[in-house]
Protein backbone atom coordinates (compact mmCIF):
# COMPACT_ATOMS: atom_id res chain seq x y z
CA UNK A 1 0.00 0.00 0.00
CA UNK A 2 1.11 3.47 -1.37
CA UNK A 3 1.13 6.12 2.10
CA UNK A 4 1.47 9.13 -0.75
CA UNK A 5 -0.75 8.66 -3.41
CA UNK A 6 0.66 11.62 -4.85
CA UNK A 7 4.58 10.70 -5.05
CA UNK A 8 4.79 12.19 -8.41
CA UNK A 9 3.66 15.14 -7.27
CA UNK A 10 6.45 17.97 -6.31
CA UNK A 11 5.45 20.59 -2.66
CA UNK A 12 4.32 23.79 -3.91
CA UNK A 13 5.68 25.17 -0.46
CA UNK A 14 8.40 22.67 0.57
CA UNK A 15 10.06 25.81 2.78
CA UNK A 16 6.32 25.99 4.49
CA UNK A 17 6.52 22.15 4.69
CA UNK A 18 9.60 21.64 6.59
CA UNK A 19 8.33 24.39 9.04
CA UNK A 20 5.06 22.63 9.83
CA UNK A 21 6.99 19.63 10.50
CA UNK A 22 9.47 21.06 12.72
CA UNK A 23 7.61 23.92 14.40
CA UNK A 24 3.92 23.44 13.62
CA UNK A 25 2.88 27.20 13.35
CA UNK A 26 0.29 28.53 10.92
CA UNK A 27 1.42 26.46 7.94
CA UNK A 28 -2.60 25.42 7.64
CA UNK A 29 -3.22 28.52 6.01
CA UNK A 30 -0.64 28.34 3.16
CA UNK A 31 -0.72 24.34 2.99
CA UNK A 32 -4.20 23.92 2.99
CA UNK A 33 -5.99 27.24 2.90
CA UNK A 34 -7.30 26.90 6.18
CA UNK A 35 -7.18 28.73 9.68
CA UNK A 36 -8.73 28.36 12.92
CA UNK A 37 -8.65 30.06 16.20
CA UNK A 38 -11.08 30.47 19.64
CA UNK A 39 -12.10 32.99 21.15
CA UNK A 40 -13.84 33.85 24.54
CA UNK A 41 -17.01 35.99 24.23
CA UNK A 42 -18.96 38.59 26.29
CA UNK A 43 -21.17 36.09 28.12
CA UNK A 44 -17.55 34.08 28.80
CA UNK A 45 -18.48 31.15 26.32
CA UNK A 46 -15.87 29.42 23.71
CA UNK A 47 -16.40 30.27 19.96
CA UNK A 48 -14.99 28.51 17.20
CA UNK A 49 -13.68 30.91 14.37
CA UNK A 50 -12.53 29.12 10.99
CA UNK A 51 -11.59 31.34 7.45
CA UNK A 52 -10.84 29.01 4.01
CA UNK A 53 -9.61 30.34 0.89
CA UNK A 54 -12.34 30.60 -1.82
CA UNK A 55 -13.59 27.09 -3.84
CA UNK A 56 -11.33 27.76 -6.27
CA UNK A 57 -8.16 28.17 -4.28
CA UNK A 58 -8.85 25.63 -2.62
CA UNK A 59 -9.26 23.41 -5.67
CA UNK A 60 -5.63 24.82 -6.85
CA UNK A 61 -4.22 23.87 -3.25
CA UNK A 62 -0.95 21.16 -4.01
CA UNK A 63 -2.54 18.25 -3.23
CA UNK A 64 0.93 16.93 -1.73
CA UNK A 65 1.09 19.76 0.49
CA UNK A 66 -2.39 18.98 2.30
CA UNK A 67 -1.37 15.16 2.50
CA UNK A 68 1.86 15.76 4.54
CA UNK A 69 0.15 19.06 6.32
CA UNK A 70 -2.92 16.03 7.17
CA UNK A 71 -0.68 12.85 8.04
CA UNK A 72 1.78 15.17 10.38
CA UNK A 73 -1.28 16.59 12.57
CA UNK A 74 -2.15 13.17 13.01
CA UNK A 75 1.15 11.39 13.25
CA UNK A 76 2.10 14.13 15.96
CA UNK A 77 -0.49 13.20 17.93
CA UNK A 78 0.32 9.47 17.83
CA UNK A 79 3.79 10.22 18.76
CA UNK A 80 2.55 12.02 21.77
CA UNK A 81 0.39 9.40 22.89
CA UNK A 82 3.45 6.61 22.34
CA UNK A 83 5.74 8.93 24.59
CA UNK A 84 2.91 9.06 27.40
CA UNK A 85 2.91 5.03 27.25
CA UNK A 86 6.58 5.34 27.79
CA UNK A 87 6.83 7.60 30.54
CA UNK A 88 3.50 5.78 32.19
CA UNK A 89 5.79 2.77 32.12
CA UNK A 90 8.87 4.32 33.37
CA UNK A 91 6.51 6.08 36.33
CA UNK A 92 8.04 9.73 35.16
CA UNK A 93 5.25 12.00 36.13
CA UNK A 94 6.74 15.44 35.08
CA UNK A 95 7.00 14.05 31.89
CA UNK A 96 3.71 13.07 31.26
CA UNK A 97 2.73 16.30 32.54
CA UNK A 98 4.68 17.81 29.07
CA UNK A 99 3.41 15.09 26.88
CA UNK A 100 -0.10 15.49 28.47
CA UNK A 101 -0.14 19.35 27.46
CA UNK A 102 1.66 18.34 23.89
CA UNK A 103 -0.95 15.74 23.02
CA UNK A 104 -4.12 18.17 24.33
CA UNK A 105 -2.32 21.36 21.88
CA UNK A 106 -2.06 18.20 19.26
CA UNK A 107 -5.90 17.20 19.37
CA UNK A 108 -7.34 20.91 19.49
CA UNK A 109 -5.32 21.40 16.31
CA UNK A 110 -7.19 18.49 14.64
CA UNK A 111 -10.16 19.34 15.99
CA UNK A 112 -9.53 22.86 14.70
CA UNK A 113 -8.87 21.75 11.30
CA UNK A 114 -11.29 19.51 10.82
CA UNK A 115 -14.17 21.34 11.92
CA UNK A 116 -12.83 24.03 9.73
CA UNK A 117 -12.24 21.99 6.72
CA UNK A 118 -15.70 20.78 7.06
CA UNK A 119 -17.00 24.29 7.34
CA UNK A 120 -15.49 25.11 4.66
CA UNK A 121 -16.63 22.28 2.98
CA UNK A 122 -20.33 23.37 3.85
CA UNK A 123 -19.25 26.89 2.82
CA UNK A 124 -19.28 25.66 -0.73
CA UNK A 125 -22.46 23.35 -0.22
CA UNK A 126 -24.61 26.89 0.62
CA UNK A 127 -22.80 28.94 -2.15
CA UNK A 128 -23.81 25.71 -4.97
CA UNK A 129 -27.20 25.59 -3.41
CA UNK A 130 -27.78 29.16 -3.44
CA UNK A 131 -26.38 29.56 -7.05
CA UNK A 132 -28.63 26.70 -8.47
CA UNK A 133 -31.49 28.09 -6.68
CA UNK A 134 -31.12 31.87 -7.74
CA UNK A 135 -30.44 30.67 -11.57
CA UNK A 136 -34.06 27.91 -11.24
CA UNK A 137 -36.11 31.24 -9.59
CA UNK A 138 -34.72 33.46 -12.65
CA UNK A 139 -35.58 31.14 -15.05
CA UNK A 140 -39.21 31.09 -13.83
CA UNK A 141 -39.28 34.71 -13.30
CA UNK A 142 -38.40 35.40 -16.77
CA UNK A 143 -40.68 32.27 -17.89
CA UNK A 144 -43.70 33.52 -16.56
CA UNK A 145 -42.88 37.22 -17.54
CA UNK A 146 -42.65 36.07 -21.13
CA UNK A 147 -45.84 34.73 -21.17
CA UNK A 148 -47.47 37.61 -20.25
């Protein structure tokens, strides 16, 4: 089995790559169009916010890019959880404190970017929907103004 279906395929931002995988900053926005953050409100309650390029930038996104931005949020988080097992076995405490914070930063990203990927993916869903629905309502419009 193939882990890169797109091995042909060169990075359109292998400087952008290497950072993600070494520092894991905001590479999600240049990567894979995407960017999340929460904030606190007035009444003290947690709001997601998510942005996305438009549909069409994100169809032009390197599709290599998004695998290796994709399998590093999630192989990061597997790493994390193998180094808890090994400090859980070697009883070091203060290290699983680190890993514990680690792993939770590790799931809220993929949390982050997946419900923002799918918001985005609903994004387009409303702007289709709205689009085939204004073009059937102006086709009837100018039907039944035709016929009169």
């Amino acid at each position: 089995m193939d882990l890169n279906p797109h091995a042909g395929e060169n990075y359109a931002h292998p400087k952008t790559c290497l950072f993600h995988v070494i520092f894991k900053n905001v590479s999600g926005r240049i990567l894979v169009g995407l960017r999340w953050w929460n904030e606190i409100n007035d009444l003290g309650e947690s709001v997601w916010k998510f942005e996305s390029l438009d549909q069409e930038s994100l169809a032009r996104m390197n599709k290599k890019d998004s695998w290796l931005f994709w399998w590093t949020l999630y192989l990061t988080a597997a790493a994390w959880i193998v180094l808890a097992i090994f400090s859980l076995i070697r009883l070091q405490a203060d290290y699983l404190l680190v890993i514990g914070v680690c792993l939770t930063l590790s799931i809220a990203n993929i949390v982050g970017f997946t419900k923002c990927r799918k918001d985005a993916k609903q994004k387009i869903q409303q702007f289709a929907s709205q689009t085939i629905a204004s073009q059937v309502s102006s086709t009837i419009q100018s039907a039944i103004f035709s016929a009169v």
